[in-house]
PDB file of N, CA and C in Angstrom:
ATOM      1  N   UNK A   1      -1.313   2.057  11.220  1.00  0.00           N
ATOM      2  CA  UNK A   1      -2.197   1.739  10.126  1.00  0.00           C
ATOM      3  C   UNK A   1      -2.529   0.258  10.208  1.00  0.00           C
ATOM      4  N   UNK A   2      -3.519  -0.014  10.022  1.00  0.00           N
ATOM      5  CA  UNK A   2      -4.220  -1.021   9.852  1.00  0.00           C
ATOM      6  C   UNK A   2      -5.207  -2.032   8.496  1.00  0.00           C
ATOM      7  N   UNK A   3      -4.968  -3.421   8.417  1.00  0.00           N
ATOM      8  CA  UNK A   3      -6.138  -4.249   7.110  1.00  0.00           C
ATOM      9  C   UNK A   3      -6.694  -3.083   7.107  1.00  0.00           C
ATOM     10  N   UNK A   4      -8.174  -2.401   7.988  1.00  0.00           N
ATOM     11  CA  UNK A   4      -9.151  -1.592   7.727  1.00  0.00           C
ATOM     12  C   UNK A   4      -8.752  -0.437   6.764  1.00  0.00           C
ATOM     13  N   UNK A   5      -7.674  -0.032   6.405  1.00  0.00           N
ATOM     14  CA  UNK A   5      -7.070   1.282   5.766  1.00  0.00           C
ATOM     15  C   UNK A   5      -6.711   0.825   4.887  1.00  0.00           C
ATOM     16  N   UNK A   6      -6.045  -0.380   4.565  1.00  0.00           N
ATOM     17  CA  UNK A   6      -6.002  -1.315   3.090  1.00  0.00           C
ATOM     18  C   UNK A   6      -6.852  -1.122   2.188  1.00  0.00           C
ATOM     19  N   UNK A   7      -7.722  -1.579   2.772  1.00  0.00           N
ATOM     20  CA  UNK A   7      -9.298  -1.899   2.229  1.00  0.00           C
ATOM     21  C   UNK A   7      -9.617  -0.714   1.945  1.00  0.00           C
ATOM     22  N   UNK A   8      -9.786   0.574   2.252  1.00  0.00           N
ATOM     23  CA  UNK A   8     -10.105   1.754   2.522  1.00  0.00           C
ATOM     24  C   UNK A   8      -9.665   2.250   0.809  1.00  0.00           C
ATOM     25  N   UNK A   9      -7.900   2.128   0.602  1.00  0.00           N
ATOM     26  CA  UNK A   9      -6.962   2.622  -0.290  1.00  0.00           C
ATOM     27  C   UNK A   9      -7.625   1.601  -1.362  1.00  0.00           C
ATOM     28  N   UNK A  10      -7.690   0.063  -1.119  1.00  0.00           N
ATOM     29  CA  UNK A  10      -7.590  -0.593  -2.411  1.00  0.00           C
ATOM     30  C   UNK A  10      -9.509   0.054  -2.929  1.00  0.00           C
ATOM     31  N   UNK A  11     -10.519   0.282  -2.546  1.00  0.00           N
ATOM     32  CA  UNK A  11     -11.193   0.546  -2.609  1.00  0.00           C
ATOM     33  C   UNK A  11     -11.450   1.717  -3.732  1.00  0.00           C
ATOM     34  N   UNK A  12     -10.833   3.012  -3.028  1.00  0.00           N
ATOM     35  CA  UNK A  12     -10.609   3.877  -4.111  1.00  0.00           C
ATOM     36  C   UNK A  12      -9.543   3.950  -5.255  1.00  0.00           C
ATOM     37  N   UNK A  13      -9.049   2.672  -5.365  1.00  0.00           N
ATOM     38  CA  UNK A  13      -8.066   2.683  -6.455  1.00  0.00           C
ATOM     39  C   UNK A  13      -8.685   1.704  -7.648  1.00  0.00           C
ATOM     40  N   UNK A  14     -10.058   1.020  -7.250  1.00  0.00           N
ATOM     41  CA  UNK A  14     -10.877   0.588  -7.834  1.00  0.00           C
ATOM     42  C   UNK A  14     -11.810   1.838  -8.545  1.00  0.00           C
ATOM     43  N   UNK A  15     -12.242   2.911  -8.500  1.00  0.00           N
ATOM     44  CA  UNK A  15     -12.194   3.976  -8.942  1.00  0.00           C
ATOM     45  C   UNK A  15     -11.408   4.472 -10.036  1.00  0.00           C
ATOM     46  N   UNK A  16     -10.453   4.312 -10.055  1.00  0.00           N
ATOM     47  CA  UNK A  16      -9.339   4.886 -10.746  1.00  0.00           C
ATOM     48  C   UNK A  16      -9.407   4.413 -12.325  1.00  0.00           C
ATOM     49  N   UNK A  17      -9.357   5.578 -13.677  1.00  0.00           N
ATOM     50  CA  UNK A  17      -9.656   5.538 -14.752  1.00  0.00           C
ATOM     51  C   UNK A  17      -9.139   5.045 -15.402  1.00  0.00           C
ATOM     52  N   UNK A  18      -9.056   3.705 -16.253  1.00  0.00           N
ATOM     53  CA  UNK A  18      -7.312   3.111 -16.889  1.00  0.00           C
ATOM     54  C   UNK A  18      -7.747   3.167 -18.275  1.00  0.00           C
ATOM     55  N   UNK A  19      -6.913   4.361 -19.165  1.00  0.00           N
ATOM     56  CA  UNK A  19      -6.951   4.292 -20.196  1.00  0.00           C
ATOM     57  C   UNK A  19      -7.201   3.014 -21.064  1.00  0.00           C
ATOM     58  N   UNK A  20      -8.000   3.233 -22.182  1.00  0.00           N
ATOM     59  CA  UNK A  20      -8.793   2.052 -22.893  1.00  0.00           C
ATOM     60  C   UNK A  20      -7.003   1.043 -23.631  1.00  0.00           C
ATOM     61  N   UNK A  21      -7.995  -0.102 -23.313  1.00  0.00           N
ATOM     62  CA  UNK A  21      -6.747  -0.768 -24.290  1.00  0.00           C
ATOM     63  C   UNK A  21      -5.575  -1.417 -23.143  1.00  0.00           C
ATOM     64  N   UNK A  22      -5.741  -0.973 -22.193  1.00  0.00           N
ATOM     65  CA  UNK A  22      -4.373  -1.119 -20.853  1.00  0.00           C
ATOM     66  C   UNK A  22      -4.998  -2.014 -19.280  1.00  0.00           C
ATOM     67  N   UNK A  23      -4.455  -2.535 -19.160  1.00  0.00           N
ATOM     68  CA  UNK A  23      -4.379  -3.420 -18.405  1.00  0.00           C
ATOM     69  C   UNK A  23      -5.250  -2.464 -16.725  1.00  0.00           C
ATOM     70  N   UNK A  24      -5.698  -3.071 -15.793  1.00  0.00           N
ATOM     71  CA  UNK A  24      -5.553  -1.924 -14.968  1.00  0.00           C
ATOM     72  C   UNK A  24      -4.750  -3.019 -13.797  1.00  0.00           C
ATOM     73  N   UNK A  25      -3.770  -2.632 -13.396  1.00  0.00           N
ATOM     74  CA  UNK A  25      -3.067  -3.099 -12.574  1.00  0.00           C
ATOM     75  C   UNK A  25      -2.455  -2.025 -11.286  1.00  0.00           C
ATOM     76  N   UNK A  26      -3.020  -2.030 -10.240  1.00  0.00           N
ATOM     77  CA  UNK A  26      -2.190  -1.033  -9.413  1.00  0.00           C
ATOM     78  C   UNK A  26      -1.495  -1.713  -8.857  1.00  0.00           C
ATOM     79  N   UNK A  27      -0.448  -0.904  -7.888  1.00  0.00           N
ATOM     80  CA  UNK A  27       0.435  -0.946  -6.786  1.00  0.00           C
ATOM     81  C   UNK A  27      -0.281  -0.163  -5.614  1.00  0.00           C
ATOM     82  N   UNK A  28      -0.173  -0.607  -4.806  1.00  0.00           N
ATOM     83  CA  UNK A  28      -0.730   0.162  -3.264  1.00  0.00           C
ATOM     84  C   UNK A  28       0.305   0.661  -2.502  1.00  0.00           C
ATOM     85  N   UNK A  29       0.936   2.057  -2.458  1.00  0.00           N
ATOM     86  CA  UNK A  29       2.195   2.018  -1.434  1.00  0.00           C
ATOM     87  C   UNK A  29       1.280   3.065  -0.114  1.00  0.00           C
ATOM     88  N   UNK A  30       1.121   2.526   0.603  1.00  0.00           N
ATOM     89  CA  UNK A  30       0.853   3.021   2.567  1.00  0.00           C
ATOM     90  C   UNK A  30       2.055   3.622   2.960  1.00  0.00           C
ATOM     91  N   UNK A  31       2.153   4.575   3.411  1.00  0.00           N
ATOM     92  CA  UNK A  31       2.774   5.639   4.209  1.00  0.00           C
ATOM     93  C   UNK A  31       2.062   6.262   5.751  1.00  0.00           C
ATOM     94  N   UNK A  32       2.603   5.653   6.538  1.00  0.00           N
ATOM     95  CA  UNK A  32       2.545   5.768   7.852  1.00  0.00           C
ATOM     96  C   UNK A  32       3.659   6.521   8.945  1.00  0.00           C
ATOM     97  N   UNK A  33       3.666   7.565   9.430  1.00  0.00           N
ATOM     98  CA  UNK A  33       4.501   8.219  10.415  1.00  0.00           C
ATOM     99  C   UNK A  33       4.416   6.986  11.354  1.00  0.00           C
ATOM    100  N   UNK A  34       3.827   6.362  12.182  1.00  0.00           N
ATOM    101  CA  UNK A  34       3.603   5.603  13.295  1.00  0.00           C
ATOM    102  C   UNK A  34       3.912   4.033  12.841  1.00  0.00           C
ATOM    103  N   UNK A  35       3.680   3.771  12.017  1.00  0.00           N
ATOM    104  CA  UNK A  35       4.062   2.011  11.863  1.00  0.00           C
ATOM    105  C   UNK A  35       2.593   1.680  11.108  1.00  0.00           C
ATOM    106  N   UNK A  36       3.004   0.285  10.795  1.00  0.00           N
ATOM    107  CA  UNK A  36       1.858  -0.509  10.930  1.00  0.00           C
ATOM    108  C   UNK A  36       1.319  -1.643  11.498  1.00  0.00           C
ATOM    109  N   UNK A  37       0.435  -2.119  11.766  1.00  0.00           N
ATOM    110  CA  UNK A  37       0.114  -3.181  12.024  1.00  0.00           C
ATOM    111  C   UNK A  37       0.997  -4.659  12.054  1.00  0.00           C
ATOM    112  N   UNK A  38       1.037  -5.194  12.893  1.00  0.00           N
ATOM    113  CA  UNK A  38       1.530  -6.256  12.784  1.00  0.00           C
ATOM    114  C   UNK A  38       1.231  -7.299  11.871  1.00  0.00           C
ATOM    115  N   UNK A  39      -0.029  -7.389  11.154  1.00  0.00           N
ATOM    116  CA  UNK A  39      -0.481  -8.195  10.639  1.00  0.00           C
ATOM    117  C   UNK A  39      -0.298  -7.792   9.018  1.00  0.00           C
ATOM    118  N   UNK A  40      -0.557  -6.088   9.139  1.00  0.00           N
ATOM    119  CA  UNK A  40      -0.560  -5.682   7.787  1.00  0.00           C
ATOM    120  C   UNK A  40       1.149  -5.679   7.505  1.00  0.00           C
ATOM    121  N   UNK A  41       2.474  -5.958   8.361  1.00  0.00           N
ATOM    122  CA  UNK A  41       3.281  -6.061   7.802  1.00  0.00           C
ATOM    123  C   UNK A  41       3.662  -6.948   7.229  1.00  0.00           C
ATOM    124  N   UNK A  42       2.855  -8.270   7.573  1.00  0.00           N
ATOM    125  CA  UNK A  42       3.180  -9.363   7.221  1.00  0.00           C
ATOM    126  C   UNK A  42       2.412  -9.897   5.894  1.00  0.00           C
ATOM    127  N   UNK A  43       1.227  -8.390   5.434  1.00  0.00           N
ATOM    128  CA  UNK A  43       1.177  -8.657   4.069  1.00  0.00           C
ATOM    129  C   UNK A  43       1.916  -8.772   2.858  1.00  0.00           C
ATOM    130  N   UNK A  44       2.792  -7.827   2.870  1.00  0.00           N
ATOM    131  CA  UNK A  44       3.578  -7.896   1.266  1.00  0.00           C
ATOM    132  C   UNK A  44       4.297  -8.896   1.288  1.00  0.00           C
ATOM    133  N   UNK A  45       4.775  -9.666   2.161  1.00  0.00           N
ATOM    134  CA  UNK A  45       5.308 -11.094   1.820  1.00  0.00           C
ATOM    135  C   UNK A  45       4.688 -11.680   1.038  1.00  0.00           C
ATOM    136  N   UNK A  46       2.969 -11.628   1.084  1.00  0.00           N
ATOM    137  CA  UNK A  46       2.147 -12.458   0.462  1.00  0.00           C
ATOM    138  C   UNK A  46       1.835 -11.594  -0.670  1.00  0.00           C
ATOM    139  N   UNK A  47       2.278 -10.539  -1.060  1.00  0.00           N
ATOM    140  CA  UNK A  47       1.207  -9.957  -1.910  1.00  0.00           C
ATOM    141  C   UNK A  47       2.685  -9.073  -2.762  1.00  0.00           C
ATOM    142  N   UNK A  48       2.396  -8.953  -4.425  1.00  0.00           N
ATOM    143  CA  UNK A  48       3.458  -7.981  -4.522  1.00  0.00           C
ATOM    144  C   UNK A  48       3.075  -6.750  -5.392  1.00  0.00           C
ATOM    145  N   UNK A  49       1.699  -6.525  -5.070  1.00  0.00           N
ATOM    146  CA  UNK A  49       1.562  -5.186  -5.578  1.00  0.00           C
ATOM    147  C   UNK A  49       1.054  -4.314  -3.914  1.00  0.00           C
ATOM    148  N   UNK A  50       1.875  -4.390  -2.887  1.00  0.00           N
ATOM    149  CA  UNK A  50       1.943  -3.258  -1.828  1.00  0.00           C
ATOM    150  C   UNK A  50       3.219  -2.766  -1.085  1.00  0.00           C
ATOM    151  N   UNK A  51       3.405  -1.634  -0.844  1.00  0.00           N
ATOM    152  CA  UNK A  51       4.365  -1.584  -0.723  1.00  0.00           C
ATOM    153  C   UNK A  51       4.158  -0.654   0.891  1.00  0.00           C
ATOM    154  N   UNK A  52       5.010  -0.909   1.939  1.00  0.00           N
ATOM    155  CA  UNK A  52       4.738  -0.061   3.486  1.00  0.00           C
ATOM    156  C   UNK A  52       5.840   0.550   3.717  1.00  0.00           C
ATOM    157  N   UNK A  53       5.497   2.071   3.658  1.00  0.00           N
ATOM    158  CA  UNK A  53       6.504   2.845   3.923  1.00  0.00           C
ATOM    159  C   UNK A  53       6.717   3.934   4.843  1.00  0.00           C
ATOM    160  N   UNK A  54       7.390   3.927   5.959  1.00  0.00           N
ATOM    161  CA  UNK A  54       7.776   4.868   6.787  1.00  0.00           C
ATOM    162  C   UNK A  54       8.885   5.705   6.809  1.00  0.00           C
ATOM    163  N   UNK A  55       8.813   7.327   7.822  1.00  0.00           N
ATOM    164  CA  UNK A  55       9.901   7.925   7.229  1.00  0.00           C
ATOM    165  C   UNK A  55      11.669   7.258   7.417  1.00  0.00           C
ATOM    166  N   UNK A  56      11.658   6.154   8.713  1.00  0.00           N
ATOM    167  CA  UNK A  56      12.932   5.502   8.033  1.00  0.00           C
ATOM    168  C   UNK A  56      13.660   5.003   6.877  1.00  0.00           C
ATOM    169  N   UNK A  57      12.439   4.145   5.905  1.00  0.00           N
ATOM    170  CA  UNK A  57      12.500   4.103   4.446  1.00  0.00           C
ATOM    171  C   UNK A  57      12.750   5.186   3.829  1.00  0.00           C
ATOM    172  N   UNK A  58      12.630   6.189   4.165  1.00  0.00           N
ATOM    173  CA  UNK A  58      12.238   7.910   3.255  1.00  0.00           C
ATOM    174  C   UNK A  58      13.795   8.226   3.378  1.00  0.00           C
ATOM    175  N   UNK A  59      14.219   8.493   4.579  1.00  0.00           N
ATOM    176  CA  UNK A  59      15.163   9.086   5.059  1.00  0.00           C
ATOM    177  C   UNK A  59      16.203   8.018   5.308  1.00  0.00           C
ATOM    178  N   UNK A  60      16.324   7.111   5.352  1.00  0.00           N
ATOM    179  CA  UNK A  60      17.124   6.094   5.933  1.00  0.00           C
ATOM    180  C   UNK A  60      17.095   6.068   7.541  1.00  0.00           C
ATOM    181  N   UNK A  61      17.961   4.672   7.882  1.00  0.00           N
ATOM    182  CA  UNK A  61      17.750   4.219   9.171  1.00  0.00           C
ATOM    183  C   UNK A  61      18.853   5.033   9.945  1.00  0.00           C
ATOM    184  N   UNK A  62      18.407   5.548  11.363  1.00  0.00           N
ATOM    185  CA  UNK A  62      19.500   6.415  11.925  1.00  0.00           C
ATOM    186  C   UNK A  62      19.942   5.710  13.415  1.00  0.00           C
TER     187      UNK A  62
END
């Protein structure tokens, strides 16, 4: 996974309906079988509404 698929997710979460009166604040969590990007891992350092998750995270490390 790749920035381009970021963009993709944060895109349609701009979409997303936030009851009147409430803040709209998301979280972005990416789920990837294969990894991600080198670059996109080095986003959530900078950022703290994303979260990158693979099935080692899911399942733990073996």
């Amino acid at each position: 996974m790749h920035e381009g698929n970021l963009a993709d997710v944060k895109r349609s979460g701009g979409r997303l309906d936030v009851p009147e009166g409430r803040e709209g604040n998301n979280h972005y969590c990416c789920f990837c079988r294969r990894g991600f990007s080198e670059s996109l891992r080095q986003t959530p350092d900078e950022r703290d509404d994303l979260s990158l998750v693979t099935p080692a995270d899911i399942v733990g490390h073996r």
